[in-house]
Protein backbone atom coordinates (compact mmCIF):
# COMPACT_ATOMS: atom_id res chain seq x y z
CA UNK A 1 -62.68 -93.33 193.52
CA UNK A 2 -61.83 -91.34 196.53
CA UNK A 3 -63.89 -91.10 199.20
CA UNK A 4 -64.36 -88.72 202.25
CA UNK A 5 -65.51 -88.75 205.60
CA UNK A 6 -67.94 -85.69 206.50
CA UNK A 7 -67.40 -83.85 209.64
CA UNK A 8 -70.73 -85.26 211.85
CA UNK A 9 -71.56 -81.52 213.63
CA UNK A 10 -70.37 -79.65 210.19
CA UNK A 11 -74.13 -80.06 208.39
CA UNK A 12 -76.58 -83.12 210.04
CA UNK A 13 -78.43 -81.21 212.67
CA UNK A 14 -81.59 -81.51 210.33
CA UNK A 15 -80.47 -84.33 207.79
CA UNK A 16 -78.77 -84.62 204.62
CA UNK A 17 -79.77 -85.24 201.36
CA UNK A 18 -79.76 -89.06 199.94
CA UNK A 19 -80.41 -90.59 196.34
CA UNK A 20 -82.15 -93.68 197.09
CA UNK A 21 -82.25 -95.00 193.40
CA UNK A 22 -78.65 -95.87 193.88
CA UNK A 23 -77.83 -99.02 195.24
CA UNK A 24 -79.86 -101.76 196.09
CA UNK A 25 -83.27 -102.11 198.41
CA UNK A 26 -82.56 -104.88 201.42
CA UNK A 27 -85.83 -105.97 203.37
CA UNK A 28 -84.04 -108.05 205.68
CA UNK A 29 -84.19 -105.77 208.47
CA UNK A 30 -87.87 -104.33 207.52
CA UNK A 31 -89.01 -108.11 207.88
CA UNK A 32 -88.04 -108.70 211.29
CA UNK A 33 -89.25 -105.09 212.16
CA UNK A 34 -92.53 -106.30 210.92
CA UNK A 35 -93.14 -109.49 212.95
CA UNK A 36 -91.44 -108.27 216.19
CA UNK A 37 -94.05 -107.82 218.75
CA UNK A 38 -93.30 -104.68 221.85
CA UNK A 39 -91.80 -107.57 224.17
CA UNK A 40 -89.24 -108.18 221.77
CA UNK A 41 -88.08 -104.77 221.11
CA UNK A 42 -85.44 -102.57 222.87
CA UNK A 43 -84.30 -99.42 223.49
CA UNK A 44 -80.68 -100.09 224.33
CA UNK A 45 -77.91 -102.93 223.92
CA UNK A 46 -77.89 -102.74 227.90
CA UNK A 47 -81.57 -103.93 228.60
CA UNK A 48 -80.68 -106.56 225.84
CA UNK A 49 -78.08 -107.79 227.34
CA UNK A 50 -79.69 -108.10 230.82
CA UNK A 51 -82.13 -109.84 229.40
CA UNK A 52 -80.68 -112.68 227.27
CA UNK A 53 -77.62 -112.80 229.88
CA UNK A 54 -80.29 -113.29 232.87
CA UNK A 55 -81.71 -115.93 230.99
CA UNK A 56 -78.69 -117.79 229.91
CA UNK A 57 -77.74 -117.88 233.76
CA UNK A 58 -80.40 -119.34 234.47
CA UNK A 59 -80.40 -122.13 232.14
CA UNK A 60 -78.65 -125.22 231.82
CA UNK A 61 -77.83 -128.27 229.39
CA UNK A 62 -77.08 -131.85 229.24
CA UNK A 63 -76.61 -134.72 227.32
CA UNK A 64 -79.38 -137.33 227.47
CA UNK A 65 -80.75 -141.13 225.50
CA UNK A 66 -84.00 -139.92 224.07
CA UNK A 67 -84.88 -143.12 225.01
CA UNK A 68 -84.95 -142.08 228.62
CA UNK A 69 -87.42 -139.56 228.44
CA UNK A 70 -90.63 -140.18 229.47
CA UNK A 71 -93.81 -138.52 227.99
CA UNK A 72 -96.17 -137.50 231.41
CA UNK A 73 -100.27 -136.32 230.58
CA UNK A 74 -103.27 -136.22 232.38
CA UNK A 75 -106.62 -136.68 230.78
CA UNK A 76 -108.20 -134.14 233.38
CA UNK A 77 -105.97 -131.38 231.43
CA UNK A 78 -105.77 -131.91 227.96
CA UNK A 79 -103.41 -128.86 227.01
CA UNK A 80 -100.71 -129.56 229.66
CA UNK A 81 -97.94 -131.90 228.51
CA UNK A 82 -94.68 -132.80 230.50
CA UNK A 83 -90.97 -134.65 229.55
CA UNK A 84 -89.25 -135.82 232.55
CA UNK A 85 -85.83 -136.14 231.85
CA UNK A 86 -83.23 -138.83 233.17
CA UNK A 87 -82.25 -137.85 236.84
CA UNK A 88 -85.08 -134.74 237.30
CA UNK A 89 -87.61 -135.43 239.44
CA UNK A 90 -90.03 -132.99 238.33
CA UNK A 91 -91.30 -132.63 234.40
CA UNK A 92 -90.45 -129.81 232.60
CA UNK A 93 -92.68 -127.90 229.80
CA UNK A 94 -91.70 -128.18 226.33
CA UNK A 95 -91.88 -124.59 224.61
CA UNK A 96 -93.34 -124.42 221.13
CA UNK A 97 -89.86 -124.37 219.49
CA UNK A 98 -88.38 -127.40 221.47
CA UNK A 99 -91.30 -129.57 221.09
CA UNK A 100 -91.07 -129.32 217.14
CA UNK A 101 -87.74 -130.22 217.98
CA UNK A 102 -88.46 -133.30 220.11
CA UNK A 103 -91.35 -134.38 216.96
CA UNK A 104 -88.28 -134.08 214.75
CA UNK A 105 -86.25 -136.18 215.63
CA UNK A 106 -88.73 -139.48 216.35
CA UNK A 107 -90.30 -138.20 212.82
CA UNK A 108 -93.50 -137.30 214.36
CA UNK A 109 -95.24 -134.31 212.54
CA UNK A 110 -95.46 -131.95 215.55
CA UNK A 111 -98.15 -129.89 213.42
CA UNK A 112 -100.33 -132.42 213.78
CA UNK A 113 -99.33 -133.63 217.50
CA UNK A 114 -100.03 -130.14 218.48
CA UNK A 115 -103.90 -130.52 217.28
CA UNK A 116 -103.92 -133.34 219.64
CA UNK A 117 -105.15 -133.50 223.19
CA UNK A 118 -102.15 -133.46 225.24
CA UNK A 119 -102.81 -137.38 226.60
CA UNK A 120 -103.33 -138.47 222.97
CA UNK A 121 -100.06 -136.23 221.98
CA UNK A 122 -97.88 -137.98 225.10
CA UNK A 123 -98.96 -141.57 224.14
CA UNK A 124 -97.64 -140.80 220.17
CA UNK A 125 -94.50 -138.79 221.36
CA UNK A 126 -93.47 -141.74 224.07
CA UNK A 127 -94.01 -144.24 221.63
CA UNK A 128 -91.62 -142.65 219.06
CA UNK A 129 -89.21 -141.77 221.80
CA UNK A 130 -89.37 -145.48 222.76
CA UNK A 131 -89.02 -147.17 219.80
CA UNK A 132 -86.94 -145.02 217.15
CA UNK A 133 -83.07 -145.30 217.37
CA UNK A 134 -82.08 -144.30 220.68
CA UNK A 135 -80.06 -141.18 220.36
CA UNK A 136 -78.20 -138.94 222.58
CA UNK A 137 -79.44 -135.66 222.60
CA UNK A 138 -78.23 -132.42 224.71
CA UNK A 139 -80.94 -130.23 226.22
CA UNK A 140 -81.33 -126.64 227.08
CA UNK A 141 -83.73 -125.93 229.86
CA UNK A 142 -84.39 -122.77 231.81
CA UNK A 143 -85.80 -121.80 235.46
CA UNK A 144 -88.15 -118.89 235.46
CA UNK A 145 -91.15 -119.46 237.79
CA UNK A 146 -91.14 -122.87 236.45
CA UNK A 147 -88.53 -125.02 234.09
CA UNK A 148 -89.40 -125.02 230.55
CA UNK A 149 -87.30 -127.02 227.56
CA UNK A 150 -85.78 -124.46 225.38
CA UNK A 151 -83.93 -126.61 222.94
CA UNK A 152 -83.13 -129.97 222.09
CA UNK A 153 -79.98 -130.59 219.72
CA UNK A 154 -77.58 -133.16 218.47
CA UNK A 155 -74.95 -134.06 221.22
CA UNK A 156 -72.21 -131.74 218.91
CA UNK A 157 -74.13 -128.83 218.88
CA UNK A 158 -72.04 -125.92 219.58
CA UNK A 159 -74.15 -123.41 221.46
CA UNK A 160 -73.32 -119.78 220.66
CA UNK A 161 -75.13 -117.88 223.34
CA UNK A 162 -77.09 -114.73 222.15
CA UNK A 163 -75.84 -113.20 224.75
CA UNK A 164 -71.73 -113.75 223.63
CA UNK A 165 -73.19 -111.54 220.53
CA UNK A 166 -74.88 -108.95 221.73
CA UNK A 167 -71.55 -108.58 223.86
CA UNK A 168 -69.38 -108.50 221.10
CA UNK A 169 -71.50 -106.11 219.78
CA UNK A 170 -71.54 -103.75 223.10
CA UNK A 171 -67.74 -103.35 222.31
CA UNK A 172 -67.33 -101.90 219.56
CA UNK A 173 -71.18 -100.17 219.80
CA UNK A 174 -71.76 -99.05 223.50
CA UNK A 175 -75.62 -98.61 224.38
CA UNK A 176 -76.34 -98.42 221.01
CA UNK A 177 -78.36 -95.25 221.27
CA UNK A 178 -75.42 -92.79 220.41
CA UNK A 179 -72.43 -93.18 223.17
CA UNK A 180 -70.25 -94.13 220.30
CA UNK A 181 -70.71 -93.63 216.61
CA UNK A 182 -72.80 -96.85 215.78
CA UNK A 183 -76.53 -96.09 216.65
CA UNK A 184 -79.87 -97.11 215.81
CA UNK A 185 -80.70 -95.75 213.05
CA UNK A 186 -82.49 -92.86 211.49
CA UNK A 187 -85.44 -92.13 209.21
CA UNK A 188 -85.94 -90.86 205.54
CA UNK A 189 -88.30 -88.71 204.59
CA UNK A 190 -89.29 -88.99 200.98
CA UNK A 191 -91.58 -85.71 201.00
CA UNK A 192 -88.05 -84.12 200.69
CA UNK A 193 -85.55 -87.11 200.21
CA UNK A 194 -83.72 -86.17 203.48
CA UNK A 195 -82.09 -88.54 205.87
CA UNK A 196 -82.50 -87.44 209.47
CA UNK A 197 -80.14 -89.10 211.68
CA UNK A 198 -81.48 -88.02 215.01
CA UNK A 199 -84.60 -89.99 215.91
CA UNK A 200 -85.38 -91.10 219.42
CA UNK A 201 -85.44 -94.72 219.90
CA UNK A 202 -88.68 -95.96 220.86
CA UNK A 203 -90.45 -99.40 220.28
CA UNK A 204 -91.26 -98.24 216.91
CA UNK A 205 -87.99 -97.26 215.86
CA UNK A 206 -85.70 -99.56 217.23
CA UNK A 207 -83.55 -102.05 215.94
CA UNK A 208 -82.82 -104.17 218.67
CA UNK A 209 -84.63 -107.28 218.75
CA UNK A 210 -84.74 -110.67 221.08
CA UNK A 211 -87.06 -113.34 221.29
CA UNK A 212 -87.19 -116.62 223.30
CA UNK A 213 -85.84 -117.83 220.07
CA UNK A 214 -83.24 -115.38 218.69
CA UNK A 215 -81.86 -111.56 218.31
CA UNK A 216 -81.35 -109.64 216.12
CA UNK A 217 -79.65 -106.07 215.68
CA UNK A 218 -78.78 -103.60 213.33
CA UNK A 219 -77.21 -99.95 213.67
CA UNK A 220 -75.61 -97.54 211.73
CA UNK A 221 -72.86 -95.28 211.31
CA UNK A 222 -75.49 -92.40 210.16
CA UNK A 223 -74.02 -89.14 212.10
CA UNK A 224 -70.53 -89.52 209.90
CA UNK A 225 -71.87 -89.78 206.20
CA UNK A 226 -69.31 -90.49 203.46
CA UNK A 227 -69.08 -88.68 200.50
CA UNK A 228 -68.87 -91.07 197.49
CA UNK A 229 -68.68 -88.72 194.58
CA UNK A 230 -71.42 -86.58 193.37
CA UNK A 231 -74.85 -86.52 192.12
CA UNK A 232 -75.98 -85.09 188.65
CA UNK A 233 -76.85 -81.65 190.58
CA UNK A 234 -73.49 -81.73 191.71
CA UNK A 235 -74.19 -82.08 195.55
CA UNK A 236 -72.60 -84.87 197.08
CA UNK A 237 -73.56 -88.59 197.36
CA UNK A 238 -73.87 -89.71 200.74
CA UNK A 239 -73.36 -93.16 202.41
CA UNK A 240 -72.98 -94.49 205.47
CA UNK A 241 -71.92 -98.09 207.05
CA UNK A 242 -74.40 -100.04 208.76
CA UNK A 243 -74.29 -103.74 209.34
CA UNK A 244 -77.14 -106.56 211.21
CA UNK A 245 -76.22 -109.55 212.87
CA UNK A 246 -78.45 -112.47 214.52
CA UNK A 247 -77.95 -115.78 216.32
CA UNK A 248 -80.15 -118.79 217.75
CA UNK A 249 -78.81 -120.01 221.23
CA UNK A 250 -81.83 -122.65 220.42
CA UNK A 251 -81.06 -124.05 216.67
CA UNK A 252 -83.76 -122.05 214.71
CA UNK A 253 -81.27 -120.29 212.51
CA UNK A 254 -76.78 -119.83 212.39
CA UNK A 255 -75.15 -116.91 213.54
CA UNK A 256 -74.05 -114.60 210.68
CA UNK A 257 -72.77 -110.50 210.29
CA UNK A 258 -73.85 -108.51 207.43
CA UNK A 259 -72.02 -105.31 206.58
CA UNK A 260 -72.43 -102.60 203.92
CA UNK A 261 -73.16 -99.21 202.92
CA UNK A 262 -76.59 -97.54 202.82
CA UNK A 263 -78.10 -94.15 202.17
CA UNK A 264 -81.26 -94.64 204.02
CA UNK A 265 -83.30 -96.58 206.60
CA UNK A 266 -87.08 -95.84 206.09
CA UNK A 267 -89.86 -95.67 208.98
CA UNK A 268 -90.46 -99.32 207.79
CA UNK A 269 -86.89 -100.09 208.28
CA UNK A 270 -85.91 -101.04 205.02
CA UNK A 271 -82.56 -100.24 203.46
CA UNK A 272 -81.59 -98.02 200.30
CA UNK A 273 -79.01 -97.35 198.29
CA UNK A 274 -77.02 -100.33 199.70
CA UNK A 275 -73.82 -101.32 198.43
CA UNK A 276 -70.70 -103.34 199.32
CA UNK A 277 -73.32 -105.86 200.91
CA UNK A 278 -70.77 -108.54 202.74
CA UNK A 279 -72.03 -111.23 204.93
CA UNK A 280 -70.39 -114.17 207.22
CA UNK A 281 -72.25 -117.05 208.36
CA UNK A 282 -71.82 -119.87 211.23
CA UNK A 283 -73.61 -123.02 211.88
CA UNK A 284 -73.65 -124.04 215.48
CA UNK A 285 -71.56 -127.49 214.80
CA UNK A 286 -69.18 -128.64 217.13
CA UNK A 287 -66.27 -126.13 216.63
CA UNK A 288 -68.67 -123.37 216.16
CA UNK A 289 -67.73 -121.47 219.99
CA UNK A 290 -64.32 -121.51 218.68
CA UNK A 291 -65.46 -119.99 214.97
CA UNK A 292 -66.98 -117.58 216.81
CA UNK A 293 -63.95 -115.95 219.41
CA UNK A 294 -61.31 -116.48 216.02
CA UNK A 295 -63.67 -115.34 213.29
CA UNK A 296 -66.69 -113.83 213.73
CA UNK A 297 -65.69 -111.04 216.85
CA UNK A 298 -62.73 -110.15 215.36
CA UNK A 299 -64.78 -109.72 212.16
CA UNK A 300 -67.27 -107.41 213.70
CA UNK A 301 -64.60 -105.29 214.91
CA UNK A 302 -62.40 -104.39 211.69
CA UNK A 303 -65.85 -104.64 209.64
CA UNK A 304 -67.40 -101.55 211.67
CA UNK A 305 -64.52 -99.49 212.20
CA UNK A 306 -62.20 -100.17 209.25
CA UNK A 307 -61.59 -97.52 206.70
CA UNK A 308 -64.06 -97.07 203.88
CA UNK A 309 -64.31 -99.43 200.68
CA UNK A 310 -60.38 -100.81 201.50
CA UNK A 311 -62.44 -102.57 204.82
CA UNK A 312 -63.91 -104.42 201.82
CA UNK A 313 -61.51 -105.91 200.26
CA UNK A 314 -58.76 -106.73 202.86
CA UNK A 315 -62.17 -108.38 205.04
CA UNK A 316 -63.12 -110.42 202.48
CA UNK A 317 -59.40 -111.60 202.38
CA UNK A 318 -59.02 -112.51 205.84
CA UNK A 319 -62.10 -114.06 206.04
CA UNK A 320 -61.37 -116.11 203.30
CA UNK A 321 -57.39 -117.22 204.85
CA UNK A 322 -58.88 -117.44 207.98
CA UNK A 323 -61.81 -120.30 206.63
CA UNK A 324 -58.81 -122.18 204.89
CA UNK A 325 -56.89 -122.00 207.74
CA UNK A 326 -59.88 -123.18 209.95
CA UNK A 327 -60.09 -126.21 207.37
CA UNK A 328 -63.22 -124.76 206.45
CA UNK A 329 -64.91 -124.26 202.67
CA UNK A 330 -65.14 -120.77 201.84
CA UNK A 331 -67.37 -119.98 198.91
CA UNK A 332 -67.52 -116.78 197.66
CA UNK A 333 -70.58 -115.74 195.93
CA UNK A 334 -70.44 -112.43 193.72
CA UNK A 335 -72.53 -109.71 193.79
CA UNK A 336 -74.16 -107.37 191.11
CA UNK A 337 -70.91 -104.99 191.22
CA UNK A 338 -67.16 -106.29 191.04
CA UNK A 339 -66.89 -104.55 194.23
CA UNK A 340 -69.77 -106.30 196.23
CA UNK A 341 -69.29 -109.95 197.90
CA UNK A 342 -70.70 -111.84 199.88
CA UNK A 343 -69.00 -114.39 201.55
CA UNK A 344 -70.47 -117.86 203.65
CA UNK A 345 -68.74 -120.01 205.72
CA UNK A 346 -69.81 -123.54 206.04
């Protein structure tokens, strides 16, 4: 099927027409939309950027026997608990995320030690610290008014910083507000079934999301629609690319690229009409920095600015040589069209 490129400033001032009941409906995007409070939303790759960067440089890890750590509470403040770690001087907080963490790996239930008054908390924590298998364990820990625990991993964990995404990102995307063709996207209205293109980014509409936990981000290709072939009035069917990525500096999910095709983004910030759906995934084991600068960058590239529907099929290929080449399994999952795959790496 051929397929053509339309001219951005030849008819998108005020939208184009979309069939939505082609394709497939994604949520992905409309879920983390949903939960994503205002501090976690931004208007431009660049604040992002500044943001998680700023906090990565002011972080730092080691390797530690959780054996070492000691478990400090008062009973005059029963919500304040501390972990002073071997050679600090000074406890450090545990943030929600990390003490689950901690919990985890003495096989505490950290539900329940949260219910706790802090003192009654520390004395179950140290004694599972104490006496389960001593373990070394690398920490992440940040300075910001005071030092909190971000994360606490196996010893081969291998950190991908959020901000070494959202940088690979910036280089093939800019701001991500319209400086180059990938953007955040657009709204449909379905009074008329038209896709506008041009909608200020704002906290309601954006796409760009980081928490002390993870980002997110997703933007389109929107302002150069591709004609597909033609709808049963005869007008044309219009597409564009789009693809979402995410990572977890902390553990609490992999790092993974999603591209595809889509006619629409709603107010809600779900997808229609998607198609082509591919998607890469990385844990954060030992090689996984490496994975990352041979795999997944390069990936991002050649999936956003490849041609259309060959991008497809010679991505999935590379991905695929490049996992056996990596010594990694590659399992390739199909999709509901021939044409559609979805690749993990593990």
């Amino acid at each position: 099927m051929n397929t053509e490129i339309i001219d951005a400033g030849r008819d998108i001032s005020g939208g184009y027409k979309v069939d939505v009941s082609r394709g497939e409906n994604v949520d992905r995007v409309s879920s983390e939309w949903f939960v994503r409070p205002d501090d976690e939303r931004y208007l431009s790759l660049d604040d992002l950027f500044a943001s998680v960067k700023g906090r990565a440089e002011r972080s730092r890890t080691r390797t530690v026997e959780s054996a070492a750590i000691l478990v400090e509470a008062h009973c005059d403040d029963p919500e304040k608990l501390g972990l002073v770690l071997p050679g600090a001087d000074e406890p450090i907080a545990p943030t929600h995320w990390s003490f689950g963490q901690l919990a985890s790996i003495v096989g505490a239930p950290a539900a329940y030690l949260r219910q706790l008054p802090a003192p009654l908390a520390g004395i179950n924590l140290q004694y599972g610290l104490t006496n389960h298998r001593a373990e070394q364990i690398k920490t992440l820990e940040v300075a910001d008014g005071r030092t909190e625990l971000r994360a606490v991993t196996g010893p081969d964990y291998g950190r991908i910083y959020d901000h070494e995404l959202v940088s690979a990102v910036q280089r093939i995307a800019g701001n991500g507000t319209g400086d180059t063709r990938w953007k955040v996207p657009g709204v449909l209205d379905w009074s008329t079934g038209i896709y506008n293109p041009r909608v200020d980014v704002t906290k309601e509409t954006t796409t760009l999301y980081a928490s002390d936990r993870d980002v997110f981000l997703f933007l389109v290709d929107d302002l150069n629609p591709i004609e597909a072939g033609l709808m049963p009035d005869g007008s044309p069917d219009l597409y564009f690319r789009g693809f979402y990525c995410w990572n977890s500096e902390v553990g609490a999910k992999t790092l993974g690229i999603a591209s595809f095709y889509l006619r629409a983004v709603c107010q809600n910030r779900n997808l229609w009409g998607v198609e082509d759906f591919q998607e890469i995934t990385i844990r954060h084991s030992k090689y996984a920095a490496s994975r990352f600068a041979h795999e997944a960058a390069p990936a991002l590239r050649w999936q956003a600015s490849g041609p259309p529907r060959m991008k497809e099929i010679s991505g999935a290929s590379r991905l695929i040589g490049a996992a056996l080449r990596s010594g990694s399994s590659a399992k390739v999952l199909c999709a509901s069209s021939p044409a559609a795959i979805r690749l993990r790496i593990r």
